[in-house]
PDB file of N, CA and C in Angstrom:
ATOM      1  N   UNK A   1      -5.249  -7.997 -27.394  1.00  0.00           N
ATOM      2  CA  UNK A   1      -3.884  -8.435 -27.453  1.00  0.00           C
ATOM      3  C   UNK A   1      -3.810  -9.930 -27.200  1.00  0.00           C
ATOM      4  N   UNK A   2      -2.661 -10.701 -27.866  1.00  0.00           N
ATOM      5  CA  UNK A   2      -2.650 -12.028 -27.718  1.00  0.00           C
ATOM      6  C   UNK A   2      -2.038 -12.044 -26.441  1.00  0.00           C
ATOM      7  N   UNK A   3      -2.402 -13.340 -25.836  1.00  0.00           N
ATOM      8  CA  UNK A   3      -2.212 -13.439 -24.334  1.00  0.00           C
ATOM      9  C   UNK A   3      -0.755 -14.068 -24.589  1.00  0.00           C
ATOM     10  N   UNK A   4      -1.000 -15.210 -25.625  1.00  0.00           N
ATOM     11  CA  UNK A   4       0.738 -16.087 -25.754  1.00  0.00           C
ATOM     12  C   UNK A   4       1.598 -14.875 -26.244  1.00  0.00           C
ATOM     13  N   UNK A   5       1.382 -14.006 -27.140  1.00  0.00           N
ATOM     14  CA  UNK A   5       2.865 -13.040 -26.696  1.00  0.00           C
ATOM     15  C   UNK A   5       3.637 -12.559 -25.970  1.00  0.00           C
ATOM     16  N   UNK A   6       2.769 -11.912 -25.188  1.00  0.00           N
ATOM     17  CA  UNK A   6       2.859 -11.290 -23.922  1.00  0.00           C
ATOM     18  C   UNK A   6       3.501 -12.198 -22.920  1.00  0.00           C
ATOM     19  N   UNK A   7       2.685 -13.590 -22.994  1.00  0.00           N
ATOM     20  CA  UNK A   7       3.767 -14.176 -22.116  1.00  0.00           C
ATOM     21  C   UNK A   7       5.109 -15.014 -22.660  1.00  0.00           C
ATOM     22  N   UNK A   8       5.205 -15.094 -24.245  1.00  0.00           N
ATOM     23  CA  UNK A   8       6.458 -15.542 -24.876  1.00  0.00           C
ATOM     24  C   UNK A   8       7.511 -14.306 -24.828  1.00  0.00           C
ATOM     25  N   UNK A   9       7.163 -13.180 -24.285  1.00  0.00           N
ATOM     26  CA  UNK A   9       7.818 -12.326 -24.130  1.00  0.00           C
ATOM     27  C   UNK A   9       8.645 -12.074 -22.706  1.00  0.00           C
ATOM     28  N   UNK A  10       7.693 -12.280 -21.976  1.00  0.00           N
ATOM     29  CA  UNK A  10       8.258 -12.165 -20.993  1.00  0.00           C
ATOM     30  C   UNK A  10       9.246 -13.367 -20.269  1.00  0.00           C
ATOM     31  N   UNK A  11       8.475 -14.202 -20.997  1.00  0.00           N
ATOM     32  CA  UNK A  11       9.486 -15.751 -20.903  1.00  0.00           C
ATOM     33  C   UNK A  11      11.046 -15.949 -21.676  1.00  0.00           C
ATOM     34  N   UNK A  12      11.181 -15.080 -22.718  1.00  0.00           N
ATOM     35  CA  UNK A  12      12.154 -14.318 -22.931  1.00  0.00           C
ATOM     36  C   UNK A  12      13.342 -13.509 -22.159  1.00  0.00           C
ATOM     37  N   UNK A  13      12.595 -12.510 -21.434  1.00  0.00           N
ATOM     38  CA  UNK A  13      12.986 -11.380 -20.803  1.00  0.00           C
ATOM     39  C   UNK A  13      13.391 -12.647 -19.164  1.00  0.00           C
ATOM     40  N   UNK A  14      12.828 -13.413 -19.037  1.00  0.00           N
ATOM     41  CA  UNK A  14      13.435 -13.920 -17.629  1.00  0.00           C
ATOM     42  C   UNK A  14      14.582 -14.666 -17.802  1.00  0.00           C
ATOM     43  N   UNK A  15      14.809 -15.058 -19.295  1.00  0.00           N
ATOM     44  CA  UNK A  15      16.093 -15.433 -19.041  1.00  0.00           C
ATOM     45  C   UNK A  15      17.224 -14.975 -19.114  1.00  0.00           C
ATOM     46  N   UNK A  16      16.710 -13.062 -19.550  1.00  0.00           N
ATOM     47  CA  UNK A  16      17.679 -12.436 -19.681  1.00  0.00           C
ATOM     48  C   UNK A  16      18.397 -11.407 -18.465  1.00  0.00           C
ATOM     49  N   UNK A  17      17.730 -12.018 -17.325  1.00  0.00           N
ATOM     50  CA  UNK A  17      17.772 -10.949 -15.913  1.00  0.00           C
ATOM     51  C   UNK A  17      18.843 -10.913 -16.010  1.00  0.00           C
ATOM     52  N   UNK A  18      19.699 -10.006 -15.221  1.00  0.00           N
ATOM     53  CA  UNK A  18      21.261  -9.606 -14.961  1.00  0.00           C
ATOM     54  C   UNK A  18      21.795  -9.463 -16.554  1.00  0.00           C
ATOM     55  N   UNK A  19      21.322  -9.681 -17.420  1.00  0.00           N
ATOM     56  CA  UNK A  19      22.289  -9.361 -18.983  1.00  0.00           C
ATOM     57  C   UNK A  19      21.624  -7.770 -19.269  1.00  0.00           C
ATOM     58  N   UNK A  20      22.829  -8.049 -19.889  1.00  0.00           N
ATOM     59  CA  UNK A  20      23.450  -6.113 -20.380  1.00  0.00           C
ATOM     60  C   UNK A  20      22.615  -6.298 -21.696  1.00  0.00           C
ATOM     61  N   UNK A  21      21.597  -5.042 -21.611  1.00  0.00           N
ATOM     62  CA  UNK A  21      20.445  -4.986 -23.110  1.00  0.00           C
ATOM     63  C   UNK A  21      20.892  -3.297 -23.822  1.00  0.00           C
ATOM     64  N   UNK A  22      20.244  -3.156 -25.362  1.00  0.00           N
ATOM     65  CA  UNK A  22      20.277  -1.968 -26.039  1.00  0.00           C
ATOM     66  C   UNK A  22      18.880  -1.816 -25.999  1.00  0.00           C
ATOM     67  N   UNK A  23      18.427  -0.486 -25.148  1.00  0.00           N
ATOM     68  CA  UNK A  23      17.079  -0.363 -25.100  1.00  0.00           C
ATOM     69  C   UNK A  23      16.567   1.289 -25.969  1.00  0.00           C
ATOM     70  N   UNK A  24      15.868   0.876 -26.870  1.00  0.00           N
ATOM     71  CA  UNK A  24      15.584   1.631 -27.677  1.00  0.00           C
ATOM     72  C   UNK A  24      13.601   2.725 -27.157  1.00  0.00           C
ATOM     73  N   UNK A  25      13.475   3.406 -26.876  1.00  0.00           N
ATOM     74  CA  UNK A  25      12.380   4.014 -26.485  1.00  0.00           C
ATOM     75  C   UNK A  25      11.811   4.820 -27.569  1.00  0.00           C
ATOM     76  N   UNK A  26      10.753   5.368 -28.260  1.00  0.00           N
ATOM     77  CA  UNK A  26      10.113   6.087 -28.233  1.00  0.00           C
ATOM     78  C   UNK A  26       9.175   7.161 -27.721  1.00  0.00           C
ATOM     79  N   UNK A  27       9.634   8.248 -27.579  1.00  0.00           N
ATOM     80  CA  UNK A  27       8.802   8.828 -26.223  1.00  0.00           C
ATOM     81  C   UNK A  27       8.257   9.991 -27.263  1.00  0.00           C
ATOM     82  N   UNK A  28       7.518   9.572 -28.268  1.00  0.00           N
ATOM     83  CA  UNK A  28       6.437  10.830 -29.029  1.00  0.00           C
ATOM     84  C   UNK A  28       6.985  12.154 -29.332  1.00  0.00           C
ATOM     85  N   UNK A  29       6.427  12.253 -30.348  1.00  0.00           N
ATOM     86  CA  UNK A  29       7.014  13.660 -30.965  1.00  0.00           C
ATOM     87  C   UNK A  29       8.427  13.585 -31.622  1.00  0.00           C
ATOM     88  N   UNK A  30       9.076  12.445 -32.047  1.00  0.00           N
ATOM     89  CA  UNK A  30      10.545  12.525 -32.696  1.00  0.00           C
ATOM     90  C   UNK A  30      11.549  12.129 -31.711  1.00  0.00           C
ATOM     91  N   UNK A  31      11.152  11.953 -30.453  1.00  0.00           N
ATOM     92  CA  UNK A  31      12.170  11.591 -29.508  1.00  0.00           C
ATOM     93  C   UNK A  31      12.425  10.400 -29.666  1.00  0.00           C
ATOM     94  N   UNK A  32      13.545  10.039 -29.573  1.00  0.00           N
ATOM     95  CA  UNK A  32      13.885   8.413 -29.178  1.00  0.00           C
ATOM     96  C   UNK A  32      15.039   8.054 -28.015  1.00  0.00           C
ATOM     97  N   UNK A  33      14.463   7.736 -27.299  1.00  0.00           N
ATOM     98  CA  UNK A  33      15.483   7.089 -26.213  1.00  0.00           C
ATOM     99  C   UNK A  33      16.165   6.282 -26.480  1.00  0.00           C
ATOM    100  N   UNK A  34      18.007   5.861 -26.413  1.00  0.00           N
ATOM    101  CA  UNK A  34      19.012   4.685 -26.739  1.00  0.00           C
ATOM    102  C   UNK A  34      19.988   4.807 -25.331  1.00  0.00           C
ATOM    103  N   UNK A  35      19.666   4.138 -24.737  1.00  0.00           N
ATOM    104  CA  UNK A  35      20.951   3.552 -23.591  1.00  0.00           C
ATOM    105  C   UNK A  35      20.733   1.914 -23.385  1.00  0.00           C
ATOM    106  N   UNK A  36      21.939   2.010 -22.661  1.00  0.00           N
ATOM    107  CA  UNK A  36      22.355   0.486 -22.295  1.00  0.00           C
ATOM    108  C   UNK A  36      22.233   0.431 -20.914  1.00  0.00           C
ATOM    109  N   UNK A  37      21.558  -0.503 -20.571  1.00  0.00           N
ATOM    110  CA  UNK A  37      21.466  -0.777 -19.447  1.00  0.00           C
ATOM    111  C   UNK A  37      21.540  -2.795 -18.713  1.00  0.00           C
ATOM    112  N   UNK A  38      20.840  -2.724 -17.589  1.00  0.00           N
ATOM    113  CA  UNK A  38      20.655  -3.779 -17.018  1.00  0.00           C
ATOM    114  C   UNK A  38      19.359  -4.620 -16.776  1.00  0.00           C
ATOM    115  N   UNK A  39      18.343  -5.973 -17.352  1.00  0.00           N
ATOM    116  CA  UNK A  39      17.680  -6.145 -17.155  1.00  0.00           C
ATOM    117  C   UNK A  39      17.353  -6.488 -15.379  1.00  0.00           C
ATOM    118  N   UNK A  40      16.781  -5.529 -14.475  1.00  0.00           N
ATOM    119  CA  UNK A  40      16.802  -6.091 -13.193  1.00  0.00           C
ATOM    120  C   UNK A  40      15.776  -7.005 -12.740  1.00  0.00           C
ATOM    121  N   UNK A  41      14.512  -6.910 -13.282  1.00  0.00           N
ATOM    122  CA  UNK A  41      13.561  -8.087 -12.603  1.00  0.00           C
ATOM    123  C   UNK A  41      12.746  -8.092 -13.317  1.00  0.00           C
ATOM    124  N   UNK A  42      11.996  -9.485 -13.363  1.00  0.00           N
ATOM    125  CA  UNK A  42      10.542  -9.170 -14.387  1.00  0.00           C
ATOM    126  C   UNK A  42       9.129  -9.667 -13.618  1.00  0.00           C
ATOM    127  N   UNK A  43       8.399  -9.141 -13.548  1.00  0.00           N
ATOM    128  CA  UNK A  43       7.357  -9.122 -12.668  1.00  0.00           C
ATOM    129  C   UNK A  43       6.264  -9.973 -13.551  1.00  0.00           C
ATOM    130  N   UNK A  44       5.153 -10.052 -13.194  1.00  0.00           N
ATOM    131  CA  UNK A  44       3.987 -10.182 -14.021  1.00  0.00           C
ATOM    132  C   UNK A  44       3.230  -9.695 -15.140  1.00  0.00           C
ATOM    133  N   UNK A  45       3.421  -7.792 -14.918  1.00  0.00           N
ATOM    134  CA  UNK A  45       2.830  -7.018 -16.070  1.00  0.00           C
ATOM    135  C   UNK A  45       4.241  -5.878 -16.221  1.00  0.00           C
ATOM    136  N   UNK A  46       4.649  -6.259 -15.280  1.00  0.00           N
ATOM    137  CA  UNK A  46       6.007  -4.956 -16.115  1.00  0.00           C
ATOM    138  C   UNK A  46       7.495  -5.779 -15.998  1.00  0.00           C
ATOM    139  N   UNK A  47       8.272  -5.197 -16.494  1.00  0.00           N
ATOM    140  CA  UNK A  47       9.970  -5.529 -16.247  1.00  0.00           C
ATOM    141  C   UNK A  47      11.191  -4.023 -15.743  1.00  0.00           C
ATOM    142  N   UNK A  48      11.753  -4.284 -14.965  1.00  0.00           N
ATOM    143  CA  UNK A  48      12.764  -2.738 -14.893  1.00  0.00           C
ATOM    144  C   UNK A  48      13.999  -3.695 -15.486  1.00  0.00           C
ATOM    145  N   UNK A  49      14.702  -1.937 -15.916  1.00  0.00           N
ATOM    146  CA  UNK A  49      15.642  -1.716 -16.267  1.00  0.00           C
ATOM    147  C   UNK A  49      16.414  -0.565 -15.505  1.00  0.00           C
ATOM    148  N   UNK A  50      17.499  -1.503 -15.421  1.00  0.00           N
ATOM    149  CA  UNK A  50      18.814  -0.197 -14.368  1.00  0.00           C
ATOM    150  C   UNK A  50      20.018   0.201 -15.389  1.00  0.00           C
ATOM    151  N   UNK A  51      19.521   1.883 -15.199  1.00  0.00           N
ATOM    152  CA  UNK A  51      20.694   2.395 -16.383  1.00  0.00           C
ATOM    153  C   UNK A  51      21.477   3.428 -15.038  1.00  0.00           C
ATOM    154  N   UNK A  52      22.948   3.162 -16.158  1.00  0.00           N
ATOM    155  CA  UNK A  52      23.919   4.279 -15.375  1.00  0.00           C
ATOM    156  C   UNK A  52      24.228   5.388 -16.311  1.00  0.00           C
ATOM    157  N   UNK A  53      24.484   6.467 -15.100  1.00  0.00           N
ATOM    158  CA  UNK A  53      25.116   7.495 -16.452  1.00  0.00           C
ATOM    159  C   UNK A  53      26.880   7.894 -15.767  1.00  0.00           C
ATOM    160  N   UNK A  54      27.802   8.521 -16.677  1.00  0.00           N
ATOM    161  CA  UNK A  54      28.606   8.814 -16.171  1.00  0.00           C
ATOM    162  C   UNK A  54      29.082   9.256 -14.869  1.00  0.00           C
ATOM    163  N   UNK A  55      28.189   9.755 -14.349  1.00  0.00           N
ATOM    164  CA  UNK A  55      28.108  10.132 -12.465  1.00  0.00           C
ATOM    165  C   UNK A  55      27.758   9.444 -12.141  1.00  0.00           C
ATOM    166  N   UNK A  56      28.390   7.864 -11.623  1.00  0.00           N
ATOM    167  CA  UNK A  56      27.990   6.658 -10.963  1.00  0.00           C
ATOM    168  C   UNK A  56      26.751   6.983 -10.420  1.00  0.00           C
ATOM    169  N   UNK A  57      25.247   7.323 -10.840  1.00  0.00           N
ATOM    170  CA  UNK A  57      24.146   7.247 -10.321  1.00  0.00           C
ATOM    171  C   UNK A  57      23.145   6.010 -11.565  1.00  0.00           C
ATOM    172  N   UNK A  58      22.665   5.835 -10.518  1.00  0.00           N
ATOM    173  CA  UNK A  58      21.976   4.284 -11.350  1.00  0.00           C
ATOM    174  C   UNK A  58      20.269   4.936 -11.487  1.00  0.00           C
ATOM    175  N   UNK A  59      19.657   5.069 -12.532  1.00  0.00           N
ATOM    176  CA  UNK A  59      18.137   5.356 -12.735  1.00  0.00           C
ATOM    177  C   UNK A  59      17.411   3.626 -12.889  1.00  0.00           C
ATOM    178  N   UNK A  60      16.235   3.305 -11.827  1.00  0.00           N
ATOM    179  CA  UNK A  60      15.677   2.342 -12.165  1.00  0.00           C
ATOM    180  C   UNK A  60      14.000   2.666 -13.312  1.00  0.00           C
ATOM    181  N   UNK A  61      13.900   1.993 -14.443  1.00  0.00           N
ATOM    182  CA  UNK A  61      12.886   2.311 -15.327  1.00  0.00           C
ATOM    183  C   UNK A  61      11.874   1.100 -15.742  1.00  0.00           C
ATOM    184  N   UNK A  62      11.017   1.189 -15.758  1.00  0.00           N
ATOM    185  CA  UNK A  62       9.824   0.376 -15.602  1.00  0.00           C
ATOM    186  C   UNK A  62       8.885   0.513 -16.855  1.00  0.00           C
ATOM    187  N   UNK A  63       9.105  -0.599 -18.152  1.00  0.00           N
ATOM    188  CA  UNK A  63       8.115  -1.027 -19.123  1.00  0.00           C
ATOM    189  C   UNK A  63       7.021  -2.332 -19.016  1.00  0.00           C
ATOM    190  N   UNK A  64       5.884  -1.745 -19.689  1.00  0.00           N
ATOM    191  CA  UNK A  64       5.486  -2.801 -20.007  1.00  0.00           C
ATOM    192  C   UNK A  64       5.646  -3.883 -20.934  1.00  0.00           C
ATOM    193  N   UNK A  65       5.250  -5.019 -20.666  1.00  0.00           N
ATOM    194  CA  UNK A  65       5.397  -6.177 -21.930  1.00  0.00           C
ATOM    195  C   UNK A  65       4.736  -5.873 -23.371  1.00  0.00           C
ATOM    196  N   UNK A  66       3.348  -4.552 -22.871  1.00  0.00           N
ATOM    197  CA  UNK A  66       2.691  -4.429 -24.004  1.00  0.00           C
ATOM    198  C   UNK A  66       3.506  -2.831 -24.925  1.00  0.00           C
ATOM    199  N   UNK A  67       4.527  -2.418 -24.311  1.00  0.00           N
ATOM    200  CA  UNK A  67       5.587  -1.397 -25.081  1.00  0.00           C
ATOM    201  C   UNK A  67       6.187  -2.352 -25.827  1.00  0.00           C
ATOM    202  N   UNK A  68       6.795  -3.558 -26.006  1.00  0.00           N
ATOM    203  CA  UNK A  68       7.423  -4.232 -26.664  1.00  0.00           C
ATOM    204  C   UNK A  68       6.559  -4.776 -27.814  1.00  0.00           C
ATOM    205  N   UNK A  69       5.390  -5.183 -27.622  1.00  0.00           N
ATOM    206  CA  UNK A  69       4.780  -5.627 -28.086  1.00  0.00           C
ATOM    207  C   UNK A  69       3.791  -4.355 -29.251  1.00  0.00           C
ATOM    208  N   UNK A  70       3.969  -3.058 -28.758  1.00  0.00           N
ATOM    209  CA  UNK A  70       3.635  -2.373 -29.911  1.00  0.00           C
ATOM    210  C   UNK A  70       4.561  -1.636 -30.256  1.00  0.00           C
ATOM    211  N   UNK A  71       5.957  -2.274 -29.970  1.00  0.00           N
ATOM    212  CA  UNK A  71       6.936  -1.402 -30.463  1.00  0.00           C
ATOM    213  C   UNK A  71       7.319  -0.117 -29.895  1.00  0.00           C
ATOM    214  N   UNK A  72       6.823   0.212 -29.205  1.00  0.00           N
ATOM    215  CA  UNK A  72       7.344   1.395 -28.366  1.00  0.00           C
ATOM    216  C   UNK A  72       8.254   1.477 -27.686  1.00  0.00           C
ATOM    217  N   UNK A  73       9.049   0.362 -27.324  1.00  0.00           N
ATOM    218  CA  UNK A  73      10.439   0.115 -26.842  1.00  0.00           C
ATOM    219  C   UNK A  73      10.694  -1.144 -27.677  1.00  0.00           C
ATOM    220  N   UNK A  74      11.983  -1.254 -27.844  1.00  0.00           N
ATOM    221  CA  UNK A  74      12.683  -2.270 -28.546  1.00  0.00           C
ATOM    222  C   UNK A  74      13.871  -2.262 -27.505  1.00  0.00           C
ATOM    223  N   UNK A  75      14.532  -3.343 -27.981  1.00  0.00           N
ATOM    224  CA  UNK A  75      15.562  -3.955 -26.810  1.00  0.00           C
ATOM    225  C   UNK A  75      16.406  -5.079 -27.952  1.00  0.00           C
ATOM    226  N   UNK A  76      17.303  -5.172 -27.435  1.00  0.00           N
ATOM    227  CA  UNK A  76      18.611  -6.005 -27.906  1.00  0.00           C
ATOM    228  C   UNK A  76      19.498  -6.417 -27.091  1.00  0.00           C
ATOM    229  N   UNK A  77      19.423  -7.739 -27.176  1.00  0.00           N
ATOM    230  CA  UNK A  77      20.070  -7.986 -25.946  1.00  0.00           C
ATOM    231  C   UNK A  77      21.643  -8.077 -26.394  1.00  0.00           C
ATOM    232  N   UNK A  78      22.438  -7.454 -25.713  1.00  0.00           N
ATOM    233  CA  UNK A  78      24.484  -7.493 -25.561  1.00  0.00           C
ATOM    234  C   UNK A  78      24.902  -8.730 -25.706  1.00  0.00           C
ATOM    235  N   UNK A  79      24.702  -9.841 -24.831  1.00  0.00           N
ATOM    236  CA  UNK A  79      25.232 -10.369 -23.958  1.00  0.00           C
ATOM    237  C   UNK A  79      25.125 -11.619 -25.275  1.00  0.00           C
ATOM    238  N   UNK A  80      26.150 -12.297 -25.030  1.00  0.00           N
ATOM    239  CA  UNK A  80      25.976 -13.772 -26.111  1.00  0.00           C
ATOM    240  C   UNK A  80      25.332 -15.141 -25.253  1.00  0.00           C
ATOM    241  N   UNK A  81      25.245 -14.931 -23.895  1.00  0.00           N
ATOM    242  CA  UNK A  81      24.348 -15.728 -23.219  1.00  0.00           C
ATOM    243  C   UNK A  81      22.877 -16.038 -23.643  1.00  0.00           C
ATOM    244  N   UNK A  82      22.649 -14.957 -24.134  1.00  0.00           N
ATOM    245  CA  UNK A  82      21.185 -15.216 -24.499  1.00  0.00           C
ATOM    246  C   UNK A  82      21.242 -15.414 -25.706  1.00  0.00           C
ATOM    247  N   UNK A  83      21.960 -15.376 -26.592  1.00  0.00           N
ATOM    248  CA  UNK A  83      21.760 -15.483 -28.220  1.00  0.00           C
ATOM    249  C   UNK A  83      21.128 -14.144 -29.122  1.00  0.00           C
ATOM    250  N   UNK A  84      21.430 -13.189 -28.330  1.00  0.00           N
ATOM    251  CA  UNK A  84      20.888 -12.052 -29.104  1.00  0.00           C
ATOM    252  C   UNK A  84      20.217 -11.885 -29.919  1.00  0.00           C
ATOM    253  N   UNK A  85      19.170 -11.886 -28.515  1.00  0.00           N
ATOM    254  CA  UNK A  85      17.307 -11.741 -28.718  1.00  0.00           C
ATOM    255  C   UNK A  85      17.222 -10.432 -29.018  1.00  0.00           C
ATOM    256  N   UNK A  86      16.335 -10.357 -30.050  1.00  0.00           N
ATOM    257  CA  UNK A  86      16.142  -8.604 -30.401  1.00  0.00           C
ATOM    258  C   UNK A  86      14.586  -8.887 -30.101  1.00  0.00           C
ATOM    259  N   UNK A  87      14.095  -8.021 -29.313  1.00  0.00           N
ATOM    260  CA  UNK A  87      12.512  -7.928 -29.029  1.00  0.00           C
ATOM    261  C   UNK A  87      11.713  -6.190 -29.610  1.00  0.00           C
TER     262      UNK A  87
END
């Protein structure tokens, strides 16, 4: 894997902390995950995301840079702060 993606990615993703994203998952076999959530922090090798569901309970979820990078999650960012980065 290229090392500059990974980190043009995540250099990305830090400027999008606190913005509202469309996070798209693949989870094998025909499934696809779509909620909206919150970018909460981005670490070194992973980033979370805080989703709500109708019963004010908040799930925190944890990808890697290299899911984006093979497409296994996609993301869109809401927010016009960032210029709606699609990763």
């Amino acid at each position: 894997m290229d090392k500059n993606t990974i980190s043009q990615i995540r250099k990305e993703l830090e400027n999008c902390v606190g913005k509202r994203i469309q996070l798209k998952a693949n989870k094998g076999r025909k499934k696809i995950f779509i909620r909206e959530g919150i970018v909460e922090n981005v670490y070194p090798s992973i980033f979370t995301v805080k989703f709500e569901n109708d019963f004010n309970s908040s799930r925190k979820v944890s990808y890697s840079y290299t899911d984006i990078l093979t497409r296994t999650v996609e993301i869109k960012v809401m927010s016009p702060n960032c210029n709606n980065i699609a990763l």
